[in-house]
PDB file of N, CA and C in Angstrom:
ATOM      1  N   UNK A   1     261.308  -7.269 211.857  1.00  0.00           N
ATOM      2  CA  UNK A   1     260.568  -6.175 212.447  1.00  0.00           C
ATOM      3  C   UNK A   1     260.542  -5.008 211.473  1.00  0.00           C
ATOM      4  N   UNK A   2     259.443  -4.273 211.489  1.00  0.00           N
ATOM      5  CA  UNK A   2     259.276  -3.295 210.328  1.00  0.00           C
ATOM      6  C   UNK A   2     258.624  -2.085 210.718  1.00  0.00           C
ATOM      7  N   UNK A   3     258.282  -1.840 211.932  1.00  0.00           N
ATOM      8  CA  UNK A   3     258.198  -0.243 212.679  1.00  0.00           C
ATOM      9  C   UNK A   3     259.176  -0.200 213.917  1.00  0.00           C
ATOM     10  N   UNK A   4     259.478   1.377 214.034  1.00  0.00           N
ATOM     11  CA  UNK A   4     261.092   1.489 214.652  1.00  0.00           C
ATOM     12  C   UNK A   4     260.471   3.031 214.781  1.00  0.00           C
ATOM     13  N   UNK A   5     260.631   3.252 216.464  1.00  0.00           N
ATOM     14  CA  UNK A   5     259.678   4.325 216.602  1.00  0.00           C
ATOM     15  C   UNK A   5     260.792   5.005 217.759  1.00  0.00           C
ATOM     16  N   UNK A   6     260.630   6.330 218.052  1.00  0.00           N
ATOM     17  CA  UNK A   6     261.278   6.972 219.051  1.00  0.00           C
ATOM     18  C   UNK A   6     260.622   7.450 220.084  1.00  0.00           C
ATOM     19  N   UNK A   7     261.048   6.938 221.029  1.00  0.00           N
ATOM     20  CA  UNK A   7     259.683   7.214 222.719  1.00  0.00           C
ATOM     21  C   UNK A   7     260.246   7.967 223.362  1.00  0.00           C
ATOM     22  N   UNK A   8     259.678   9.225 223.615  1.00  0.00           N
ATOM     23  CA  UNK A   8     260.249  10.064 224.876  1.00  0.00           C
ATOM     24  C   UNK A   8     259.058  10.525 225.966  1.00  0.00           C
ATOM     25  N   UNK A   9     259.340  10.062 227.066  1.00  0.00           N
ATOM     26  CA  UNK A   9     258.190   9.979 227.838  1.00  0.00           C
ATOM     27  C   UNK A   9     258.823  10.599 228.997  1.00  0.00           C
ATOM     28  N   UNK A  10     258.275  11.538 229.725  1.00  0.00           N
ATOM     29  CA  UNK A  10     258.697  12.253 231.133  1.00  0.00           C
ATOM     30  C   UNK A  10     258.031  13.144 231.568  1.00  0.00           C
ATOM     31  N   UNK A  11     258.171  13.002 233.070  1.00  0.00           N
ATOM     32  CA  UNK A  11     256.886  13.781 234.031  1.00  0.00           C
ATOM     33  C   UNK A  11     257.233  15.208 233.687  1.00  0.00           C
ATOM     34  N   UNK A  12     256.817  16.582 234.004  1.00  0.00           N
ATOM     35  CA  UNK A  12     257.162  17.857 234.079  1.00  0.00           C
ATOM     36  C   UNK A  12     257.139  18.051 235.848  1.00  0.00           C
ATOM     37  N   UNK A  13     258.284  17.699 235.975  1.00  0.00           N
ATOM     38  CA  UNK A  13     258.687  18.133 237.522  1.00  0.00           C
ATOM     39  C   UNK A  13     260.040  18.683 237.941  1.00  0.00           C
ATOM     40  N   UNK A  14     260.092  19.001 238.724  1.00  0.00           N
ATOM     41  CA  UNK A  14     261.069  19.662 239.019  1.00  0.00           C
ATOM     42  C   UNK A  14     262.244  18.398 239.572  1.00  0.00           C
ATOM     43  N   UNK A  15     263.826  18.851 239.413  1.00  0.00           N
ATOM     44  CA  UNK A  15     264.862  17.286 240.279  1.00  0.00           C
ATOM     45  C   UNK A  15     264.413  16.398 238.910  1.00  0.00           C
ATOM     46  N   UNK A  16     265.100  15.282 239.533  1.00  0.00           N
ATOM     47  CA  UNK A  16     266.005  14.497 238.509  1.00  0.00           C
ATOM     48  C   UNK A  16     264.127  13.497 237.945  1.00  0.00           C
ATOM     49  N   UNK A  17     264.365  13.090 236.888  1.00  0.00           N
ATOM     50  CA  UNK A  17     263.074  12.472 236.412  1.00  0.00           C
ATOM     51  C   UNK A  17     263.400  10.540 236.463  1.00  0.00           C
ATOM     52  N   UNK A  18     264.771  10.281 236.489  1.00  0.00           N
ATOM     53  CA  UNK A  18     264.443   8.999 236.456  1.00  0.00           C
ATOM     54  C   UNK A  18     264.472   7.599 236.766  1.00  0.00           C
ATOM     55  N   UNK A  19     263.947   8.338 238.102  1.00  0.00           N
ATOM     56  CA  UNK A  19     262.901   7.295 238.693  1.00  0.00           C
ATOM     57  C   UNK A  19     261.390   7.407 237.621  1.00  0.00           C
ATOM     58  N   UNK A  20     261.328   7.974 237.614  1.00  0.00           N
ATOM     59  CA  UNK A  20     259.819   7.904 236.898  1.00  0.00           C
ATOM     60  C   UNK A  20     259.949   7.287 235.173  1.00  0.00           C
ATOM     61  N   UNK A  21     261.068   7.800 234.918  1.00  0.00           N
ATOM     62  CA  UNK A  21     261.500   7.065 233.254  1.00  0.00           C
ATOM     63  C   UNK A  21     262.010   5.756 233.670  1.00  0.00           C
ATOM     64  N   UNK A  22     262.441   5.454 234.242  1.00  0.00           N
ATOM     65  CA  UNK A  22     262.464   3.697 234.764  1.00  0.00           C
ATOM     66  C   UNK A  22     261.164   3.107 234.681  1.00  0.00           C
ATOM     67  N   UNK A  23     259.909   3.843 235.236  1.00  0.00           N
ATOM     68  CA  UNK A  23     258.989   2.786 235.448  1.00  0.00           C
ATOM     69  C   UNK A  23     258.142   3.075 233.729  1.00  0.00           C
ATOM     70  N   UNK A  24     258.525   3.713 233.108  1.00  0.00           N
ATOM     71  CA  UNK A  24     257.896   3.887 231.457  1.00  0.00           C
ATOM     72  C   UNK A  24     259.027   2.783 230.765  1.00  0.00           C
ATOM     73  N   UNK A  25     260.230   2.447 231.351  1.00  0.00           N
ATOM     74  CA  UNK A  25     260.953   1.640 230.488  1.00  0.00           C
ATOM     75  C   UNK A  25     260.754   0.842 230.872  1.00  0.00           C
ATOM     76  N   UNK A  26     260.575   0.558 231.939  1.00  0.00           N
ATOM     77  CA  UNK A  26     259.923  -0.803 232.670  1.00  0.00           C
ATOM     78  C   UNK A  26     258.646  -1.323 231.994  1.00  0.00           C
ATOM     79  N   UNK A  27     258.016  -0.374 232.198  1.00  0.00           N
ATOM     80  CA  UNK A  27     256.657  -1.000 231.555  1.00  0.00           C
ATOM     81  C   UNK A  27     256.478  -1.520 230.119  1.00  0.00           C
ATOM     82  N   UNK A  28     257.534  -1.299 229.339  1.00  0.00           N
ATOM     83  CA  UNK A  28     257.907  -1.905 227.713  1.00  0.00           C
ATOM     84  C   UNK A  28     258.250  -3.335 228.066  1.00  0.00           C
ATOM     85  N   UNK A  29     258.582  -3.842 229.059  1.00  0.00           N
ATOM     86  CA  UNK A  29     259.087  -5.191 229.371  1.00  0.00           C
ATOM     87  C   UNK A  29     257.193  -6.146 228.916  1.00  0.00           C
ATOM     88  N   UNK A  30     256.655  -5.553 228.742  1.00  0.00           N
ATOM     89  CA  UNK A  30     255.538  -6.361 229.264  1.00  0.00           C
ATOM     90  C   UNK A  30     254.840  -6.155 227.835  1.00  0.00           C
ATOM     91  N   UNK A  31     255.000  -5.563 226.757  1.00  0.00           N
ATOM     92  CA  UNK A  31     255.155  -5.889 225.444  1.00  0.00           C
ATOM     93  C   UNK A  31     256.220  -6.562 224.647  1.00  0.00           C
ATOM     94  N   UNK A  32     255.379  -6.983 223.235  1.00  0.00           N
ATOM     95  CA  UNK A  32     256.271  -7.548 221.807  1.00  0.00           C
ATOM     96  C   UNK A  32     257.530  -6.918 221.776  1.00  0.00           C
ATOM     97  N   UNK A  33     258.274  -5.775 222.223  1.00  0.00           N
ATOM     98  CA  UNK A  33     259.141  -4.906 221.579  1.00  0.00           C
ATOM     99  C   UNK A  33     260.148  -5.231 222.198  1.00  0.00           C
ATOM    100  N   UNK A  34     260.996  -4.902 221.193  1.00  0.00           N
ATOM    101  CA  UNK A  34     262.527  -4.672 221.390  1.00  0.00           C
ATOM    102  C   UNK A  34     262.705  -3.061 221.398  1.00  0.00           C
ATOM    103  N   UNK A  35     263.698  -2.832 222.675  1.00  0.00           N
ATOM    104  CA  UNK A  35     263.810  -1.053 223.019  1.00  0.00           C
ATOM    105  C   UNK A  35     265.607  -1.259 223.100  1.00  0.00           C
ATOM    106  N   UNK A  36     265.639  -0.180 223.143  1.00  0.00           N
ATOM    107  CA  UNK A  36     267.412   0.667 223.465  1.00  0.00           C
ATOM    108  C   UNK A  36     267.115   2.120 224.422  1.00  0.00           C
ATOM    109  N   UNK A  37     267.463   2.099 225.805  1.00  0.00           N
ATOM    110  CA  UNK A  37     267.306   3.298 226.016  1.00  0.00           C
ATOM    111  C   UNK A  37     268.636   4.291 225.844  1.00  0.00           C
ATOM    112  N   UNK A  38     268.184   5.646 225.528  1.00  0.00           N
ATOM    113  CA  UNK A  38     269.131   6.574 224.840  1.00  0.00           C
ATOM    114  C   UNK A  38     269.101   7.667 225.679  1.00  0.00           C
ATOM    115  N   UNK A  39     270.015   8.329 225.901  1.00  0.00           N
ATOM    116  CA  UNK A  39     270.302   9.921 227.199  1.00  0.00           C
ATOM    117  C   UNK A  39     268.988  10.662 226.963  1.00  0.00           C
ATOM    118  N   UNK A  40     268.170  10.671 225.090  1.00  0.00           N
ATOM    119  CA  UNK A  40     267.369  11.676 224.754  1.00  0.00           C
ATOM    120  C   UNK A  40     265.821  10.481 224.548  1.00  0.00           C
ATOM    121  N   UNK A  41     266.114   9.359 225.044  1.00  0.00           N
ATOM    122  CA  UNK A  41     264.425   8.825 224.125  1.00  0.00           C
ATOM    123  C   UNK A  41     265.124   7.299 224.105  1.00  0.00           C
ATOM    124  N   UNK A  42     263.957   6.659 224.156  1.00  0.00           N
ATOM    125  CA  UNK A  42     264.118   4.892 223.543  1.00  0.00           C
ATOM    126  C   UNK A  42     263.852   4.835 222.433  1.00  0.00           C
ATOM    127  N   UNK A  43     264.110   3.871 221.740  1.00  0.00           N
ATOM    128  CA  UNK A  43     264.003   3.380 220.082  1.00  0.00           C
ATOM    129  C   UNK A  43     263.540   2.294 220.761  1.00  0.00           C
ATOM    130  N   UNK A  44     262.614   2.289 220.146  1.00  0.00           N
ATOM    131  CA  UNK A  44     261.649   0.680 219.925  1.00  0.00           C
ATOM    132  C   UNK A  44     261.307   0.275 218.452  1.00  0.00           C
ATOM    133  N   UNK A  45     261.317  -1.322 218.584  1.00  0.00           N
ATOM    134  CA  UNK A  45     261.104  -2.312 217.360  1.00  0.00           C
ATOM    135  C   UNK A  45     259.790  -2.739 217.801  1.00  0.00           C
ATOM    136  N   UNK A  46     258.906  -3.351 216.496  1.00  0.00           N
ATOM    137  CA  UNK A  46     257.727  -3.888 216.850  1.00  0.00           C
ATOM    138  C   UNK A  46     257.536  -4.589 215.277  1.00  0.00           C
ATOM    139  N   UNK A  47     256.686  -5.602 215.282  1.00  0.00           N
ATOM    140  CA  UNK A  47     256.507  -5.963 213.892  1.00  0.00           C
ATOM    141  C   UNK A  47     255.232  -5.192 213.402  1.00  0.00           C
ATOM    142  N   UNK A  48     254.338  -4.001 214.224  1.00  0.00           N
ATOM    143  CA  UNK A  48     253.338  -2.720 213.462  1.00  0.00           C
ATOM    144  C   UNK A  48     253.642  -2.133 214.517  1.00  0.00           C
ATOM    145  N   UNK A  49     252.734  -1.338 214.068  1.00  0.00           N
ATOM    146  CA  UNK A  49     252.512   0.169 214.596  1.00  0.00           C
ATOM    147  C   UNK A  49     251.686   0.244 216.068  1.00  0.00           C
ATOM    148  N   UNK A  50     251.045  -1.414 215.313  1.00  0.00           N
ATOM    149  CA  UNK A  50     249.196  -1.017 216.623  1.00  0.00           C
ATOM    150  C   UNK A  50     250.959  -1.392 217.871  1.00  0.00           C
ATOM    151  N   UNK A  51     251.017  -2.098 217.766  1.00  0.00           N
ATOM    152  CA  UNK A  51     252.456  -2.977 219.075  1.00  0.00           C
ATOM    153  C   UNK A  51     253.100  -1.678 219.496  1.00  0.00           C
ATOM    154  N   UNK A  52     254.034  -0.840 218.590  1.00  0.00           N
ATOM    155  CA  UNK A  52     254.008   0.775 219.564  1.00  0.00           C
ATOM    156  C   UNK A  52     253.224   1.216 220.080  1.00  0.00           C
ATOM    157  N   UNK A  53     251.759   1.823 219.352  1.00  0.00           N
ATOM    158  CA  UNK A  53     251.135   2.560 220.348  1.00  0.00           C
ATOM    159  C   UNK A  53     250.761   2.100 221.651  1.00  0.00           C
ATOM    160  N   UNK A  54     250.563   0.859 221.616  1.00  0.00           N
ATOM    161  CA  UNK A  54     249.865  -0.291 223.101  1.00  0.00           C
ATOM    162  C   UNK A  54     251.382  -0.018 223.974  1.00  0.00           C
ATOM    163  N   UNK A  55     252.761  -0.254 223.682  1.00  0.00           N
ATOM    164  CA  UNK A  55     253.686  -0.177 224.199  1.00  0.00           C
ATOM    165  C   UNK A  55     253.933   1.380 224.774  1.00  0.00           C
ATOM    166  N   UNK A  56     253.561   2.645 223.940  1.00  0.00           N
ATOM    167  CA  UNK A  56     253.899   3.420 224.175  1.00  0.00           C
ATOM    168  C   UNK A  56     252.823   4.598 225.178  1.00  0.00           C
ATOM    169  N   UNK A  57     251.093   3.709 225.084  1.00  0.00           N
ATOM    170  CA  UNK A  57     250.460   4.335 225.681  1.00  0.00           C
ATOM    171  C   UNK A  57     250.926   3.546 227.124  1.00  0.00           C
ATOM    172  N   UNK A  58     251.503   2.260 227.568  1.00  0.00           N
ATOM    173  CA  UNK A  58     251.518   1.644 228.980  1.00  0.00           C
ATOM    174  C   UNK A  58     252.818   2.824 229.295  1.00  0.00           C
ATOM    175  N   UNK A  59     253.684   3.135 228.925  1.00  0.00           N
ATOM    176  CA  UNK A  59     254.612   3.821 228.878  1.00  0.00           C
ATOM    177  C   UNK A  59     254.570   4.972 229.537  1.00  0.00           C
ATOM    178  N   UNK A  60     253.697   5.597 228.816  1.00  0.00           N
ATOM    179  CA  UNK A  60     252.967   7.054 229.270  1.00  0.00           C
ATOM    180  C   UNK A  60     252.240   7.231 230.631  1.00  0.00           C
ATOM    181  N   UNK A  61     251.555   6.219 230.706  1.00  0.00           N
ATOM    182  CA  UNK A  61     250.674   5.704 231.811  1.00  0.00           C
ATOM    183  C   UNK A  61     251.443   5.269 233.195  1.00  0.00           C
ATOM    184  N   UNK A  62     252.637   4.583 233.016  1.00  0.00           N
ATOM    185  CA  UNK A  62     253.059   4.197 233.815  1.00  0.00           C
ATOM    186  C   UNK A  62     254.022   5.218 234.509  1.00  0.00           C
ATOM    187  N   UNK A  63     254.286   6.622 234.171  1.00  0.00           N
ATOM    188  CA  UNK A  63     254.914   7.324 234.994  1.00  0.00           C
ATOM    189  C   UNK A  63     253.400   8.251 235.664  1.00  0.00           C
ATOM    190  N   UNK A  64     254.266   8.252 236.741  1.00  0.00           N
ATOM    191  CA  UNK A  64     253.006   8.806 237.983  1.00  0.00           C
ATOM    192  C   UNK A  64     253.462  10.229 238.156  1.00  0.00           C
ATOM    193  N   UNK A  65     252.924  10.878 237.742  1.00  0.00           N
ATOM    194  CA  UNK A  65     253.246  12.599 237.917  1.00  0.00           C
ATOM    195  C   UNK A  65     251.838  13.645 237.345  1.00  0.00           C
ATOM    196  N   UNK A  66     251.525  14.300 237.965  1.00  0.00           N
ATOM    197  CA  UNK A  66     250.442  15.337 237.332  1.00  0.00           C
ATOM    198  C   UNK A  66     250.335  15.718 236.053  1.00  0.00           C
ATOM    199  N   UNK A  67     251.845  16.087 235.743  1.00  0.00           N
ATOM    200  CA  UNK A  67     252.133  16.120 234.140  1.00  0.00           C
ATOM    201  C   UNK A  67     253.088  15.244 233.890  1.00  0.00           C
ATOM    202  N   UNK A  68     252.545  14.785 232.393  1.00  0.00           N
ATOM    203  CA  UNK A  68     253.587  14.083 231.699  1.00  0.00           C
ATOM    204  C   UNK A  68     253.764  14.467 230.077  1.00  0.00           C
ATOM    205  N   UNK A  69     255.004  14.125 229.689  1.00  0.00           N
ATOM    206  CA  UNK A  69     255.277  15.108 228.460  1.00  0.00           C
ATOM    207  C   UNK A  69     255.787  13.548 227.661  1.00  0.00           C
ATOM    208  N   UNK A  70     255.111  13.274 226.211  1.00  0.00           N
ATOM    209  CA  UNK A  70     255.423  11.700 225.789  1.00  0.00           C
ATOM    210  C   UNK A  70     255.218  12.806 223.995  1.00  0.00           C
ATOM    211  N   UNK A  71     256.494  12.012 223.428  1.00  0.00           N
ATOM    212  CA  UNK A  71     256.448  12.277 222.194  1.00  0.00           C
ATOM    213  C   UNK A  71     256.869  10.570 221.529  1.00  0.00           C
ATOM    214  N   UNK A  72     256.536  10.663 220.444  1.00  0.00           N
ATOM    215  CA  UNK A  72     256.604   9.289 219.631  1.00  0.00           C
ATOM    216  C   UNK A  72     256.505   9.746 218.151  1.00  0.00           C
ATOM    217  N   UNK A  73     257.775   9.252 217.948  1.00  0.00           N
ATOM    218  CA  UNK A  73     258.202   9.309 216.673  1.00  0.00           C
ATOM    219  C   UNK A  73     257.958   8.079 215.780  1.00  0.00           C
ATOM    220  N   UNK A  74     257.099   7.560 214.753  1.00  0.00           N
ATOM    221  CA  UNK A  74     257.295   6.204 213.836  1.00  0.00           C
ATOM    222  C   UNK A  74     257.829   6.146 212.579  1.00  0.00           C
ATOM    223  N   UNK A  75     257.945   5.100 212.497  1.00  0.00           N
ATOM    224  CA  UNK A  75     259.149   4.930 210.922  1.00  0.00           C
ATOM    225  C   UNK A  75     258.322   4.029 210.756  1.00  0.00           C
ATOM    226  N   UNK A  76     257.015   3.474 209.689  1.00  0.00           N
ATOM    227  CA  UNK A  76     256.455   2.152 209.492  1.00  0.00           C
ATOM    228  C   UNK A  76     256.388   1.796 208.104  1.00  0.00           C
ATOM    229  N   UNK A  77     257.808   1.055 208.266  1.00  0.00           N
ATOM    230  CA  UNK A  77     258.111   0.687 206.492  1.00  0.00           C
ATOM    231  C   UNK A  77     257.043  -0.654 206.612  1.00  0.00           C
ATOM    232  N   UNK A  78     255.908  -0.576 205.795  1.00  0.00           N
ATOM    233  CA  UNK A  78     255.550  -1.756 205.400  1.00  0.00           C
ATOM    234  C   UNK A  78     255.550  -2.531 204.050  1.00  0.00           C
ATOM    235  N   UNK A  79     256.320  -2.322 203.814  1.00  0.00           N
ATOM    236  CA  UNK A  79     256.356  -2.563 202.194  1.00  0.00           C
ATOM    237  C   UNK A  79     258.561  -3.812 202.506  1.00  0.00           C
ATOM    238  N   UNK A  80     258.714  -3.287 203.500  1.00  0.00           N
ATOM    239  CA  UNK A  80     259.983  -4.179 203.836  1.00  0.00           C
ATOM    240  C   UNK A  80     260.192  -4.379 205.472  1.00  0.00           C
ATOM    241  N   UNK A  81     261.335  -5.114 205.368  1.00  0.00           N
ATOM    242  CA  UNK A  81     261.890  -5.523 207.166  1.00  0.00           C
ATOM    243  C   UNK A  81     263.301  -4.723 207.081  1.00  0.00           C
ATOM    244  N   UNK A  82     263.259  -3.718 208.029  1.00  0.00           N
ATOM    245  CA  UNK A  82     264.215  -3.144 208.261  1.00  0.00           C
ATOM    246  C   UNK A  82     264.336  -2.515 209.922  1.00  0.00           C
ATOM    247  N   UNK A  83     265.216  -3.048 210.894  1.00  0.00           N
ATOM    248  CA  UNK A  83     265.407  -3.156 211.921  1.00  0.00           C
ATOM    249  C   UNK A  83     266.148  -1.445 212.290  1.00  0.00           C
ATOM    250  N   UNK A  84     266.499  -1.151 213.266  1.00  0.00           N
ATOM    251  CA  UNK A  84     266.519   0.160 213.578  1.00  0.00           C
ATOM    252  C   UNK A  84     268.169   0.307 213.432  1.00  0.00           C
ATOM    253  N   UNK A  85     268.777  -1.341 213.691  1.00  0.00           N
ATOM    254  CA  UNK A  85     270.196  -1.545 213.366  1.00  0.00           C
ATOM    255  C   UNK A  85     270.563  -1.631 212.187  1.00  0.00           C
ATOM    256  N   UNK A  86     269.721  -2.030 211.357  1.00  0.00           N
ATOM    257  CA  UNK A  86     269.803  -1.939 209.744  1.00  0.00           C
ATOM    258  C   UNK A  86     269.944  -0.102 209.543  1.00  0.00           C
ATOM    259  N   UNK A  87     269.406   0.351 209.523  1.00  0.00           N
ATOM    260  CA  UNK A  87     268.960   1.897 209.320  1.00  0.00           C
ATOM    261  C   UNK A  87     270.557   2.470 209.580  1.00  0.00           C
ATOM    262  N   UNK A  88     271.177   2.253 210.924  1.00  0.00           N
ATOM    263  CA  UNK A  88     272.333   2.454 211.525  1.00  0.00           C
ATOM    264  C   UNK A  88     273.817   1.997 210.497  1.00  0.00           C
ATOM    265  N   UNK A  89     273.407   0.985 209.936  1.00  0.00           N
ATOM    266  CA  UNK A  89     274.109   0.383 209.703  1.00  0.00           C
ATOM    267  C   UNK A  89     274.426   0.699 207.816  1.00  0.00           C
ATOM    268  N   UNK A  90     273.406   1.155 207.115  1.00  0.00           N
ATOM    269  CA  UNK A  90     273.248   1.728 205.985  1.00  0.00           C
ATOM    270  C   UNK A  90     274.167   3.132 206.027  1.00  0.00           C
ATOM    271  N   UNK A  91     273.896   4.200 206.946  1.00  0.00           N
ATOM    272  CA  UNK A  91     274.334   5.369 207.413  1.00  0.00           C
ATOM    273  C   UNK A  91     275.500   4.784 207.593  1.00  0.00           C
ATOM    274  N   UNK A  92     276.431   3.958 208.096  1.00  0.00           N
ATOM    275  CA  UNK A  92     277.574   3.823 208.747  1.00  0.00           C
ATOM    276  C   UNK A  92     277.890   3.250 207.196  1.00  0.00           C
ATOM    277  N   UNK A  93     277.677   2.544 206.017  1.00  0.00           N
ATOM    278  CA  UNK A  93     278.183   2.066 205.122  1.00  0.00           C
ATOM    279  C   UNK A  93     278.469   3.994 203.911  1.00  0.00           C
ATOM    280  N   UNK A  94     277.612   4.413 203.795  1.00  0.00           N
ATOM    281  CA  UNK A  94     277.518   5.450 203.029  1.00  0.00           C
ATOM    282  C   UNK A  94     278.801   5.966 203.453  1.00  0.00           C
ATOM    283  N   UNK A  95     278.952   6.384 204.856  1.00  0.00           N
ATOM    284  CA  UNK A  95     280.175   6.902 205.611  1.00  0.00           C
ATOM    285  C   UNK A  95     281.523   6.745 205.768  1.00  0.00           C
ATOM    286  N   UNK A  96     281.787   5.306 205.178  1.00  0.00           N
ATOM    287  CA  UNK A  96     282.357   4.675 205.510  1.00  0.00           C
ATOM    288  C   UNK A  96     283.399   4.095 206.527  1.00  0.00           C
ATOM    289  N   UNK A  97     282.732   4.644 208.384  1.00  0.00           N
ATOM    290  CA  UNK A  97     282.586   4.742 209.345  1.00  0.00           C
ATOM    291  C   UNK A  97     282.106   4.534 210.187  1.00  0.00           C
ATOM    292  N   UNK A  98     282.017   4.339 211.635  1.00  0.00           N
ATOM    293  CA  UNK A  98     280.918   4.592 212.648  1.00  0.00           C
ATOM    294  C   UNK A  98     280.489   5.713 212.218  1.00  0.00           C
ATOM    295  N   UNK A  99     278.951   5.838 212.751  1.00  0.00           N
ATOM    296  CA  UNK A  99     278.273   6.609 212.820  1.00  0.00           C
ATOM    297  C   UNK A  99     278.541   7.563 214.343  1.00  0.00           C
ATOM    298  N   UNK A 100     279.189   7.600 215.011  1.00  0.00           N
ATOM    299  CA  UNK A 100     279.780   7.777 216.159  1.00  0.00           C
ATOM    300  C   UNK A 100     280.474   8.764 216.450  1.00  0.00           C
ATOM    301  N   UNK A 101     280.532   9.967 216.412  1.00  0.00           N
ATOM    302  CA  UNK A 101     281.269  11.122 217.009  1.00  0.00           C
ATOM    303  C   UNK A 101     281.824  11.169 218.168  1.00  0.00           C
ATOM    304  N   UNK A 102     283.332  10.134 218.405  1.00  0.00           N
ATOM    305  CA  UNK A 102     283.607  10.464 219.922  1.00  0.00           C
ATOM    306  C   UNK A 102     284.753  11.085 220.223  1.00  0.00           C
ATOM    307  N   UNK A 103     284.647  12.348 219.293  1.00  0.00           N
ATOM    308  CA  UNK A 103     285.762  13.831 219.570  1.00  0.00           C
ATOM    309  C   UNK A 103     285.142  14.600 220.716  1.00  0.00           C
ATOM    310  N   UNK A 104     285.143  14.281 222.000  1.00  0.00           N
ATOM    311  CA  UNK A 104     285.191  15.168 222.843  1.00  0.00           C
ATOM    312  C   UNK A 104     286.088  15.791 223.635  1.00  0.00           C
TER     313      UNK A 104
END
């Protein structure tokens, strides 16, 4: 896989949003992609770009609210295959560590 994109999709309403971010993560089930959902956004895999946007416009679409607020971030190395765990995993070698801050 060689695009690795960041999805943040949510209604502008007032109270808790997710129920409505369930049915945008839900709706990735029904594309090519591999996702991770995260406290701030999903990371999605796709082998292009066109496979995010199709994933990320059902996404958008699929939360039901008057307003909705969707940002998308892409990374589209095409020139190599580099997975979003690869990326993670480079950062964690430089470090020579987790990448992981769990001093709380």
């Amino acid at each position: 896989m060689t695009t690795v994109a960041l999805l943040s999709v949510a209604p502008v309403i007032e109270g808790s949003m997710a129920a409505e971010v369930a049915k945008a993560v839900e709706s990735l089930e029904h594309h090519d992609v591999r996702y991770e959902t995260t406290p701030m956004g999903t990371i999605i895999e796709a082998d292009d770009a066109e496979t995010i946007f199709a994933a990320a416009g059902a996404a958008h679409a699929a939360v039901d609210a008057s307003r909705v607020s969707t940002f998308l971030k892409i990374d589209d190395k095409r020139d190599a295959s580099s997975s979003a765990e690869d990326k993670v995993d480079s950062v964690e070698e430089h470090l020579g560590r987790s990448a992981r801050g769990d001093n709380r």
